[in-house]
N, C-alpha and C. Protein backbone atom coordinates (compact mmCIF):
# COMPACT_ATOMS: atom_id res chain seq x y z
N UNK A 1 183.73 332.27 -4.17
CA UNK A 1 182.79 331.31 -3.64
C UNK A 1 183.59 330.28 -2.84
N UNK A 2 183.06 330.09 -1.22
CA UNK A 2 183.89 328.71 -0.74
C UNK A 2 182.98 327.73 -0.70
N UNK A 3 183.50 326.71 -0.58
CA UNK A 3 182.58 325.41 -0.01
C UNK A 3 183.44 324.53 0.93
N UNK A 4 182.71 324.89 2.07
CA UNK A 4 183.57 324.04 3.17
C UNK A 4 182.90 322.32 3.03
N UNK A 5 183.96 321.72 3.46
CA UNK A 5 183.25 320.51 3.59
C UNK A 5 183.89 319.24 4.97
N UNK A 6 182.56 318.87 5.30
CA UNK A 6 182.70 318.17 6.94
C UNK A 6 183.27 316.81 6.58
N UNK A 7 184.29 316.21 6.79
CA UNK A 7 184.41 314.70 6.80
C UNK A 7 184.39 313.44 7.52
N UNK A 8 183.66 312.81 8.00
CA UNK A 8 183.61 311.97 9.46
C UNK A 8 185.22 310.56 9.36
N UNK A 9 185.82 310.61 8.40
CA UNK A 9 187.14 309.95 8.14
C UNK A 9 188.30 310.43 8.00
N UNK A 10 189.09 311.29 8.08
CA UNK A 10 189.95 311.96 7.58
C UNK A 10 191.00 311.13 7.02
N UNK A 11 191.21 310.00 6.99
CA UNK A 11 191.75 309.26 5.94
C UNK A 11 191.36 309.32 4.66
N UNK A 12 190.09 309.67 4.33
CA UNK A 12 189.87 309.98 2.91
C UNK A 12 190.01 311.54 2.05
N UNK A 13 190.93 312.35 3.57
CA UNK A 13 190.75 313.62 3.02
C UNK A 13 191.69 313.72 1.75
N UNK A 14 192.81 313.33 1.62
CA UNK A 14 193.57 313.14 0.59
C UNK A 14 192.97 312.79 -0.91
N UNK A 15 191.76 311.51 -0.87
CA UNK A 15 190.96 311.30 -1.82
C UNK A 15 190.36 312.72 -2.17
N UNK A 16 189.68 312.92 -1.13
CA UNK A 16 188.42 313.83 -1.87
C UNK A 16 189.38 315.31 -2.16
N UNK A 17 190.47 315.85 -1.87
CA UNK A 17 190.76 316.75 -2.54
C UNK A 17 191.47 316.47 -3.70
N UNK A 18 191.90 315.30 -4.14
CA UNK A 18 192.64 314.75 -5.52
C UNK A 18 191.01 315.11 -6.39
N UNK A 19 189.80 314.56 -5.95
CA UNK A 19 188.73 314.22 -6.84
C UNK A 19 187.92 316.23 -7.36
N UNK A 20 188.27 316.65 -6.08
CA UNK A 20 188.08 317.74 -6.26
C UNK A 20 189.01 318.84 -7.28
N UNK A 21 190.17 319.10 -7.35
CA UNK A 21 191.21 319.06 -7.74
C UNK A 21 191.05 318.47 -9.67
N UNK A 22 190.66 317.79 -10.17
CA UNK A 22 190.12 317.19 -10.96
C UNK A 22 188.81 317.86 -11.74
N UNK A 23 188.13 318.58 -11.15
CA UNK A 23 186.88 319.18 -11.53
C UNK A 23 187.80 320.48 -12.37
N UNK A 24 187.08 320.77 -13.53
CA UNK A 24 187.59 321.73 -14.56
C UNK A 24 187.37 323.08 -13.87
N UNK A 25 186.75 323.05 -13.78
CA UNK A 25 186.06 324.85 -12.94
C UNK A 25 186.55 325.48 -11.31
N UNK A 26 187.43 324.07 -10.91
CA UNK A 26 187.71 324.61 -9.68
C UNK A 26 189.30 325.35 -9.78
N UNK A 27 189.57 326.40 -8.94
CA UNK A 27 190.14 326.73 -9.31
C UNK A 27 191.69 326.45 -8.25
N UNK A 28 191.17 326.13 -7.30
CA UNK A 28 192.15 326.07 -6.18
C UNK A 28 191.89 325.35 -4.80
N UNK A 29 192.08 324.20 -4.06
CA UNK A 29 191.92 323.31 -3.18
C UNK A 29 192.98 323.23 -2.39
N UNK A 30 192.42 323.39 -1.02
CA UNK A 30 193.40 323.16 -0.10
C UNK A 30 193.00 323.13 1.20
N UNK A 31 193.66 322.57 1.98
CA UNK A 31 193.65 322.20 3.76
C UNK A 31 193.76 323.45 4.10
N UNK A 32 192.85 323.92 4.88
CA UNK A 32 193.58 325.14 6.12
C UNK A 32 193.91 324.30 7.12
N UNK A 33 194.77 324.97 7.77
CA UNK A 33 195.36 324.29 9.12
C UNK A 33 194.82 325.07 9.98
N UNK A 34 194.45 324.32 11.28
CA UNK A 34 193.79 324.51 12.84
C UNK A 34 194.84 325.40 13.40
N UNK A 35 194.35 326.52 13.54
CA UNK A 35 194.93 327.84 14.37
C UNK A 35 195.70 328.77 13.17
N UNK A 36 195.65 328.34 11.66
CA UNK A 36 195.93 329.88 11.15
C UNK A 36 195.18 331.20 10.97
N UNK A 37 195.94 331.91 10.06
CA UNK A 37 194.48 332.72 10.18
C UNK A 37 192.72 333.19 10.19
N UNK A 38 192.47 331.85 8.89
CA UNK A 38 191.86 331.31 8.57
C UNK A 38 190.90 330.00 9.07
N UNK A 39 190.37 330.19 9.92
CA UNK A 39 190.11 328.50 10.24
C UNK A 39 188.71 328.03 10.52
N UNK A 40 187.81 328.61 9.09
CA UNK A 40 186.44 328.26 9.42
C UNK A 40 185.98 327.23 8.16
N UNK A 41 187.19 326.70 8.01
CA UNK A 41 187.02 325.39 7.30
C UNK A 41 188.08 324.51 7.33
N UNK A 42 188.13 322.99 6.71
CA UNK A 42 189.09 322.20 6.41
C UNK A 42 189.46 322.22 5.09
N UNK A 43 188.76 322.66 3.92
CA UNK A 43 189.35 322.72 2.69
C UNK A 43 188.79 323.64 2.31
N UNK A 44 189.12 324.54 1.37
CA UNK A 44 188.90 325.50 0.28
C UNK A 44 188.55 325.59 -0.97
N UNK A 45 187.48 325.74 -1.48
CA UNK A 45 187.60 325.28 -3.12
C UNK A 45 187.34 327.06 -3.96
N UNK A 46 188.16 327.04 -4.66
CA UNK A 46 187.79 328.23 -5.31
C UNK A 46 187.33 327.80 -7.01
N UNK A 47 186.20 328.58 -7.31
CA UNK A 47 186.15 328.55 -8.67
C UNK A 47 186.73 329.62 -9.78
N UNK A 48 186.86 329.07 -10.80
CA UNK A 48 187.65 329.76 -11.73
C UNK A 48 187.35 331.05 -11.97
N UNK A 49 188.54 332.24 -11.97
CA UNK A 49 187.39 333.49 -12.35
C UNK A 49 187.73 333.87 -10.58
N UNK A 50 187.51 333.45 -9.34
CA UNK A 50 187.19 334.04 -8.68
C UNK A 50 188.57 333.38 -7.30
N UNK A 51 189.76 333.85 -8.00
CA UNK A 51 191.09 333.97 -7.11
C UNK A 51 191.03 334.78 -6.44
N UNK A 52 191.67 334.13 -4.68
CA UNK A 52 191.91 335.17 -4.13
C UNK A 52 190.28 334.67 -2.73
N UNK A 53 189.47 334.36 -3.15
CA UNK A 53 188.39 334.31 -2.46
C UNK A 53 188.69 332.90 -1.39
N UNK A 54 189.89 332.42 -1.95
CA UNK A 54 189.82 331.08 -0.93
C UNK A 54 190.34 331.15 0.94
């Protein structure tokens, strides 16, 4: 499961993946970077149980 998420500050991106990061069930959070393979989001959240999907 992903959940992308839009931020209109990116100074708070650091916050909201610490807060995310913090949640028991998530399993994995992170920045994609602009032009890897990947790039139809800014963060990644995976839930537990389901590695590999981020």
């Amino acid at each position: 499961m992903r959940f992308d998420f839009e931020i209109g500050d990116p100074t708070h991106l650091e916050t909201l993946l610490r807060m995310l990061r913090r949640i028991d069930s998530v399993y994995d959070v992170r920045r994609a970077v602009q032009g890897a393979s990947d790039t139809s989001s800014d963060t990644d959240v995976d839930p537990v149980g389901n590695p590999g999907n981020a």
